[in-house]
N, C-alpha and C. Protein backbone atom coordinates (compact mmCIF):
# COMPACT_ATOMS: atom_id res chain seq x y z
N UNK A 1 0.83 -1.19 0.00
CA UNK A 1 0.00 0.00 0.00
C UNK A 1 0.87 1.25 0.00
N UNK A 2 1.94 1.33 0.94
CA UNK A 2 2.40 2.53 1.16
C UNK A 2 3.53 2.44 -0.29
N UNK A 3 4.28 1.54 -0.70
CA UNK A 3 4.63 1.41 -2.17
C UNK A 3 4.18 1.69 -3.36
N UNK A 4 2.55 1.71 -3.22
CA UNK A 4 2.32 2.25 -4.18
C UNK A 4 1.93 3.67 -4.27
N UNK A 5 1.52 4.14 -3.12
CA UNK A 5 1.55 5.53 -2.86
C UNK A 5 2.63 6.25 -3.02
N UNK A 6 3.97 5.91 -2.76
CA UNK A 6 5.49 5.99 -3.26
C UNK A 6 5.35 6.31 -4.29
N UNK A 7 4.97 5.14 -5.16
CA UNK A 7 5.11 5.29 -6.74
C UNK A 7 3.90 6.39 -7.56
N UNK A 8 2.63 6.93 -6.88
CA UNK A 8 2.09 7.59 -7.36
C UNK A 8 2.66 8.95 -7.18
N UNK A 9 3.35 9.05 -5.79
CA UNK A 9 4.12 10.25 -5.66
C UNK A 9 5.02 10.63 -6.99
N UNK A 10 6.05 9.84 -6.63
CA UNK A 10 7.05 9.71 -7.84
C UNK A 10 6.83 9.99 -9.40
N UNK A 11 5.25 9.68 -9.31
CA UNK A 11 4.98 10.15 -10.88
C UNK A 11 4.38 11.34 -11.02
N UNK A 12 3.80 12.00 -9.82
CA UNK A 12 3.10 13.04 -9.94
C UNK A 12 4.48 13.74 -9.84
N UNK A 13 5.31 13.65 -9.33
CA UNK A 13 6.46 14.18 -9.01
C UNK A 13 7.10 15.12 -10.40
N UNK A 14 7.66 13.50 -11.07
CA UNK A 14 8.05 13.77 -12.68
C UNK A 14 6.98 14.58 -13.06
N UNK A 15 5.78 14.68 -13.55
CA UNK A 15 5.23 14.95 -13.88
C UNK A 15 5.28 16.67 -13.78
N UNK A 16 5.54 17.33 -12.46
CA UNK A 16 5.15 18.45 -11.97
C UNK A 16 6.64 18.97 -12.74
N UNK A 17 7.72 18.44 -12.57
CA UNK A 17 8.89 18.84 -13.40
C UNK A 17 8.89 18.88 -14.81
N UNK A 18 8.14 18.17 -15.41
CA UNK A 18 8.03 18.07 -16.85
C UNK A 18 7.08 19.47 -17.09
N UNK A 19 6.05 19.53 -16.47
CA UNK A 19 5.58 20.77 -16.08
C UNK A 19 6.44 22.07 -16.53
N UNK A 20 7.21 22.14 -14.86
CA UNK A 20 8.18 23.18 -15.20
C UNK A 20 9.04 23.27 -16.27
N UNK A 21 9.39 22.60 -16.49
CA UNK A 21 10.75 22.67 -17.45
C UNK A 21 9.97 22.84 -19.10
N UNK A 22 8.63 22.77 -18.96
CA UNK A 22 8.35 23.23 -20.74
C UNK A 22 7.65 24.67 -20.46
N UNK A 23 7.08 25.41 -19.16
CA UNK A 23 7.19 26.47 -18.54
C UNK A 23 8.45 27.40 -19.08
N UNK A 24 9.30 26.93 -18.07
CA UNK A 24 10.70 27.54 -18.25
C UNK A 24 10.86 27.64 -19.90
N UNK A 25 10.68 26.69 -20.72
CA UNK A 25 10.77 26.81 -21.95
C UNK A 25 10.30 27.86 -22.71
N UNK A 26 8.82 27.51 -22.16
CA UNK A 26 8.23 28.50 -23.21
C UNK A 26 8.55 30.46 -22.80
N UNK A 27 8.68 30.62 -21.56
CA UNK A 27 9.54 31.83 -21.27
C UNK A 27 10.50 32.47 -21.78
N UNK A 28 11.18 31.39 -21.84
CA UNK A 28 12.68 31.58 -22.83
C UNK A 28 12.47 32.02 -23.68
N UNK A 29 11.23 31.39 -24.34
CA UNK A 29 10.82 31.19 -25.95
C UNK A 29 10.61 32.95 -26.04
N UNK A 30 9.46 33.18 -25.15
CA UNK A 30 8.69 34.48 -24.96
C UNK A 30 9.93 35.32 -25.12
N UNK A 31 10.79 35.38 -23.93
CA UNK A 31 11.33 36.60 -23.92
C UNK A 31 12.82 36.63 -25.24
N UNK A 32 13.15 35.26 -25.63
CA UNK A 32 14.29 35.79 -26.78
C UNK A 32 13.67 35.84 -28.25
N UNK A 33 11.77 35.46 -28.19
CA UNK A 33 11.40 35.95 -29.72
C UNK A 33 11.58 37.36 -30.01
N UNK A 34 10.79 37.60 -28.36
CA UNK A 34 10.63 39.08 -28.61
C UNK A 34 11.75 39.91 -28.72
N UNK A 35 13.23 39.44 -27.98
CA UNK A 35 14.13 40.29 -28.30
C UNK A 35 14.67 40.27 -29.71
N UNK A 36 14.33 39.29 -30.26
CA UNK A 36 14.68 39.11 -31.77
C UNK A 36 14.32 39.74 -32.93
N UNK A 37 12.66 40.19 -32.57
CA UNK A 37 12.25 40.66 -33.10
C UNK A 37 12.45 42.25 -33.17
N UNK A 38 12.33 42.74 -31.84
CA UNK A 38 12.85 43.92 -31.35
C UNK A 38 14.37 44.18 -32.21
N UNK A 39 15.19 43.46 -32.30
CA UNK A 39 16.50 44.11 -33.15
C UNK A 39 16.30 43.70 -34.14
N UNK A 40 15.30 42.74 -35.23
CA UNK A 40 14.90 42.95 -36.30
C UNK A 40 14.62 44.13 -36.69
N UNK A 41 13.30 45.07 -36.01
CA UNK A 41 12.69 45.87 -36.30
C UNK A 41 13.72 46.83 -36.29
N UNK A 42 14.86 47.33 -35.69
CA UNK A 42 15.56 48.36 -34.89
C UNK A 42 16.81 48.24 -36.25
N UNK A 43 17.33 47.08 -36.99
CA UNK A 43 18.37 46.92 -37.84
C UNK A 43 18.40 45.99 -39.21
N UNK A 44 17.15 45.59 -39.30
CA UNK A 44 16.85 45.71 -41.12
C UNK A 44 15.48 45.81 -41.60
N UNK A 45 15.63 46.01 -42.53
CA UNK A 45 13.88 45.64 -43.43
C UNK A 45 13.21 44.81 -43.72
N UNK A 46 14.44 43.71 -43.71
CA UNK A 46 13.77 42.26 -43.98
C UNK A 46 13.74 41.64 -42.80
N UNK A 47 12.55 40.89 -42.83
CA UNK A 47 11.66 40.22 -41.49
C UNK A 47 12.24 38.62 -41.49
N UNK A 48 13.23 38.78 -40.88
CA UNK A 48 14.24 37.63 -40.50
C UNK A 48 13.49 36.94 -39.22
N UNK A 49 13.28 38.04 -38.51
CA UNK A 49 13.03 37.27 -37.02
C UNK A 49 12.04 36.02 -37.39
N UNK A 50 11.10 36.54 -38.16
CA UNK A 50 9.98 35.11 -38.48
C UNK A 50 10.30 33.17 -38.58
N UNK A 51 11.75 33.83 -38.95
CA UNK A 51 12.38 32.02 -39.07
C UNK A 51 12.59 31.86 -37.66
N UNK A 52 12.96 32.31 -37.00
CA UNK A 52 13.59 31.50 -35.59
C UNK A 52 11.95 30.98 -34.83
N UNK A 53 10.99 32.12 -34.75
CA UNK A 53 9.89 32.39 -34.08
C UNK A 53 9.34 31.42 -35.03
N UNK A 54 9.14 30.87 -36.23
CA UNK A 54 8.52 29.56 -36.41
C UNK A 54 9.14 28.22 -36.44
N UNK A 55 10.49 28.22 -36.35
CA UNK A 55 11.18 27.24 -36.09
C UNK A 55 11.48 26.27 -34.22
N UNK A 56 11.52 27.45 -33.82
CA UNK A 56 11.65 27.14 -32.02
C UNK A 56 10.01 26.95 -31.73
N UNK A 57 9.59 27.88 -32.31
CA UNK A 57 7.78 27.64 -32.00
C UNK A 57 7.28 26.35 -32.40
N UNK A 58 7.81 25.63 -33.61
CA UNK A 58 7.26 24.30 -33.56
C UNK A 58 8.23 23.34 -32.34
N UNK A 59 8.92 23.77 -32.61
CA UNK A 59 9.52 22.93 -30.86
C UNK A 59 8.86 23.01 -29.78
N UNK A 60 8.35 23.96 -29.56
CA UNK A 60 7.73 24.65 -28.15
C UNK A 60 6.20 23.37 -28.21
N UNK A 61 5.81 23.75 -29.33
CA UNK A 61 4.28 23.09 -29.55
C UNK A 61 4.77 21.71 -29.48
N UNK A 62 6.17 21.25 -29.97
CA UNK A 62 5.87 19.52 -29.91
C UNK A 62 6.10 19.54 -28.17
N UNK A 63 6.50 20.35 -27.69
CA UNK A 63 6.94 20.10 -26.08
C UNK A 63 5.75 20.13 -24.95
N UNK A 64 4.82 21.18 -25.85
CA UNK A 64 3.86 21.52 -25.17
C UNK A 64 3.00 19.99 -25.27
N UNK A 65 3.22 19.50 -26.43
CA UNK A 65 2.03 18.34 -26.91
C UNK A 65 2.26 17.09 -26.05
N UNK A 66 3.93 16.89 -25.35
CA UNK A 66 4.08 16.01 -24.81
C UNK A 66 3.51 16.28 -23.25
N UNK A 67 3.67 17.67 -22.72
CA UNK A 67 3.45 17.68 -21.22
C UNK A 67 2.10 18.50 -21.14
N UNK A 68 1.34 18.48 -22.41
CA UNK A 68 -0.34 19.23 -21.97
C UNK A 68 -1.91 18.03 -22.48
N UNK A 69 -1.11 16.95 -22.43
CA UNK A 69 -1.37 15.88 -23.15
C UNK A 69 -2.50 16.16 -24.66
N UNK A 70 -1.74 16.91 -25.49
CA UNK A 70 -2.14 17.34 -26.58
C UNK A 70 -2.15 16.15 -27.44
N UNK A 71 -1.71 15.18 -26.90
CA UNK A 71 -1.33 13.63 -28.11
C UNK A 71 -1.29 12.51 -26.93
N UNK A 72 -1.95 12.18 -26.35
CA UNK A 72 -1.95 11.15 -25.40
C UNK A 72 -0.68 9.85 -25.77
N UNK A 73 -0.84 9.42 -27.17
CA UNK A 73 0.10 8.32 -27.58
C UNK A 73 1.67 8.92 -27.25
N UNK A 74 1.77 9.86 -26.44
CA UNK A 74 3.35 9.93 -26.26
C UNK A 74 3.36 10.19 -24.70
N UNK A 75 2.20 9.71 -24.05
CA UNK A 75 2.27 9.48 -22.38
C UNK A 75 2.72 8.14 -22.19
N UNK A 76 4.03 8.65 -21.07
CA UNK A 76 3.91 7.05 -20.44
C UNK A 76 3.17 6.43 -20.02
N UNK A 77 1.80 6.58 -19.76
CA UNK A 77 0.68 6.23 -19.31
C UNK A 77 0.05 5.02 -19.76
N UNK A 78 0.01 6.38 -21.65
CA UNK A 78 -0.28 5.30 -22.56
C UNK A 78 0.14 3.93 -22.86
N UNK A 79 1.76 4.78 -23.14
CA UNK A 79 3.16 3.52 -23.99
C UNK A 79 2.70 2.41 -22.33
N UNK A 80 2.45 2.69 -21.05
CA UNK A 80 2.60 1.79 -20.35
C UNK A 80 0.97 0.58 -21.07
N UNK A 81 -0.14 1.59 -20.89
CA UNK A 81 -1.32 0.69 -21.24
C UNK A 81 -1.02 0.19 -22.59
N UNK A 82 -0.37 0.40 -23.25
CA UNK A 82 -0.06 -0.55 -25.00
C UNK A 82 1.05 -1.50 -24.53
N UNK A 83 1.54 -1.32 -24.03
CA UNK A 83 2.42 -2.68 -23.54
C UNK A 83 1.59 -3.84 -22.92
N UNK A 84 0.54 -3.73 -21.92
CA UNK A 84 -0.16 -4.20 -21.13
C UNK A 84 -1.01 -4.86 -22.35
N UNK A 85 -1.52 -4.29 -23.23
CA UNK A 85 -2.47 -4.56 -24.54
C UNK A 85 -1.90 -5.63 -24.69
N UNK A 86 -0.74 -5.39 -25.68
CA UNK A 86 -0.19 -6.14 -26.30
C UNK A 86 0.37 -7.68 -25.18
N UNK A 87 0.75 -7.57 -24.30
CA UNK A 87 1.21 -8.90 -23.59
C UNK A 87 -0.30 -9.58 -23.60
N UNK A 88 -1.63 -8.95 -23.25
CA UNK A 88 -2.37 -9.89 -23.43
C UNK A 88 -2.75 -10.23 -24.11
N UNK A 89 -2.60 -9.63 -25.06
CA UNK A 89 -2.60 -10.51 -26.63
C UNK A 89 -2.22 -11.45 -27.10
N UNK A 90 -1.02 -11.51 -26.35
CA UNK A 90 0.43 -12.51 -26.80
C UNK A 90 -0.19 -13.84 -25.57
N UNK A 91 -0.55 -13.75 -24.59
CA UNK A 91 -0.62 -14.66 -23.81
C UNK A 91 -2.39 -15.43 -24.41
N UNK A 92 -3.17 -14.48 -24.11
CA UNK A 92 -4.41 -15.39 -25.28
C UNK A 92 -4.21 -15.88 -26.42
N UNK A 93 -3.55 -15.54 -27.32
CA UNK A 93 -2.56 -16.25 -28.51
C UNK A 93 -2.35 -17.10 -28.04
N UNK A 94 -0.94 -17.07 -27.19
CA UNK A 94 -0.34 -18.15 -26.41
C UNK A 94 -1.21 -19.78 -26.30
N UNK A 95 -2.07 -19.05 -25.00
CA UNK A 95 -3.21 -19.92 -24.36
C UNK A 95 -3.98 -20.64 -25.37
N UNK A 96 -4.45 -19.78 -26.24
CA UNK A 96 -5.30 -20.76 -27.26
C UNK A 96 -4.56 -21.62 -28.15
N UNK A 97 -3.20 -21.41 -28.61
CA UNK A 97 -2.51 -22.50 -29.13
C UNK A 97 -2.13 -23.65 -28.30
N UNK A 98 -1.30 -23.49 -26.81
CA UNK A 98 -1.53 -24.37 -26.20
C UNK A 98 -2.86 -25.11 -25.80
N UNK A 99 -3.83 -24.75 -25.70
CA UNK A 99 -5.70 -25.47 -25.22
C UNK A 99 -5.54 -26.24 -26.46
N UNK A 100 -5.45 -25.91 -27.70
CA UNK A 100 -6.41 -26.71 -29.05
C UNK A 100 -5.35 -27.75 -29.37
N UNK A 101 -3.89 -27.83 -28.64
CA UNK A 101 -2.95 -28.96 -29.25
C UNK A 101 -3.02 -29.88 -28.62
């Protein structure tokens, strides 16, 4: 009992860090688009800043997709319940070839 309460800790745990750390990300993101853009505007005509701000921005969104569960199939949750799938698959397979021989 108290083991598994351990282990629910432990994941809420990770969890709250995965949290932060795409937080922290997207901050980063915030404050060096905008400075980018800011010395775009300040030292040419051509709108350069747009590549970084859609390039890091699709990073941000695949980061966001993993820790806002925007795509469930990339939770360990999941990958854990498709493992679980699949073994019982393999063992009713199993079972029914061994029963019918």
């Amino acid at each position: 009992m108290q083991e598994e309460e351990d282990k629910e800790y432990q994941r809420a745990r990770r969890k709250v860090r995965q949290l932060q750390h795409f937080y922290r990300h997207l901050i980063i993101y915030g404050v060096i688009i905008t400075f980018l853009h800011i010395i775009n505007l300040i030292t040419s005509s051509y709108y350069w800043a747009i590549w970084p701000t859609l390039g890091w921005g699709v990073a941000v969104a695949i980061h966001a997709s993993q820790h806002l569960d925007w795509l469930p199939m990339f939770d360990e949750e999941w990958e854990e319940r498709k493992i679980q799938e699949i073994m019982a698959k393999r063992q009713a397979r199993d079972d029914k070839q061994t029963g019918s021989a």
